[in-house]
Protein backbone atom coordinates (compact mmCIF):
# COMPACT_ATOMS: atom_id res chain seq x y z
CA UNK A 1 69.58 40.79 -79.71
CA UNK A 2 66.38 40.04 -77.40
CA UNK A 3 66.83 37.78 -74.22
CA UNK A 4 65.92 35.09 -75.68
CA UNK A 5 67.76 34.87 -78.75
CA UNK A 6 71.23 35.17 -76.38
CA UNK A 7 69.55 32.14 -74.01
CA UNK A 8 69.14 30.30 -76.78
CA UNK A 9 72.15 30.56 -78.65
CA UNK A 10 73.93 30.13 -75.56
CA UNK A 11 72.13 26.59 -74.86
CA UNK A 12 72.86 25.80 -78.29
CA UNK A 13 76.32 26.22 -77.36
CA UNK A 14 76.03 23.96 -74.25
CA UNK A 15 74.00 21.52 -76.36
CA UNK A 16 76.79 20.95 -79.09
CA UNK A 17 79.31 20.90 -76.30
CA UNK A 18 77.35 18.27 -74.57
CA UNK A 19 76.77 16.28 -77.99
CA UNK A 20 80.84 16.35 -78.85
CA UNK A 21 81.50 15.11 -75.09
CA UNK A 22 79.09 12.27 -75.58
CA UNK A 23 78.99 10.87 -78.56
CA UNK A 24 81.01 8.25 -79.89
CA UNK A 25 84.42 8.64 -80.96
CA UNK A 26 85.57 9.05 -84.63
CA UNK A 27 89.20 7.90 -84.22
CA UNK A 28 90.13 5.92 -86.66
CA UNK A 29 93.05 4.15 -84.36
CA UNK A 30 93.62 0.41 -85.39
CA UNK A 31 93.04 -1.99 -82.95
CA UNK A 32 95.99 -3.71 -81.90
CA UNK A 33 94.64 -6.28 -78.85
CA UNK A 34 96.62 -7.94 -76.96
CA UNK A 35 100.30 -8.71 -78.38
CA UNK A 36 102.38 -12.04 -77.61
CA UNK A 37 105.87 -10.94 -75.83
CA UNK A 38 108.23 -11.56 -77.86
CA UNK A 39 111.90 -10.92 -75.86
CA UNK A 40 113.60 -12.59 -73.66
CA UNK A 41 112.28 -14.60 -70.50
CA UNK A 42 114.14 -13.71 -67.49
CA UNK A 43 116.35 -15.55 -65.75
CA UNK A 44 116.91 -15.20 -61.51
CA UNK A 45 120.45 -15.61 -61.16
CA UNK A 46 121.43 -17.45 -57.76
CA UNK A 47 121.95 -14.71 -54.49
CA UNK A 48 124.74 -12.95 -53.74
């Protein structure tokens, strides 16, 4: 391989890096927000 094939496969290595750091996310996580609490509300007992 010449010089500049092995630069520019090695940029195009960097580049698809670079792409998969910054693009958006495929995750397909639901999105839950922000639940209600449902247990129990606590209760100070009275000092010792």
């Amino acid at each position: 391989m010449t010089l500049f094939q092995r630069l520019n496969s090695a940029f195009i290595y960097l580049a698809e890096a670079a792409y998969r750091i910054f693009s958006p996310h495929k995750d397909a996580y639901p999105a839950t927000g922000l639940q209600p609490y449902s247990g129990e509300v606590y209760a100070k007992e009275s000092e010792w």
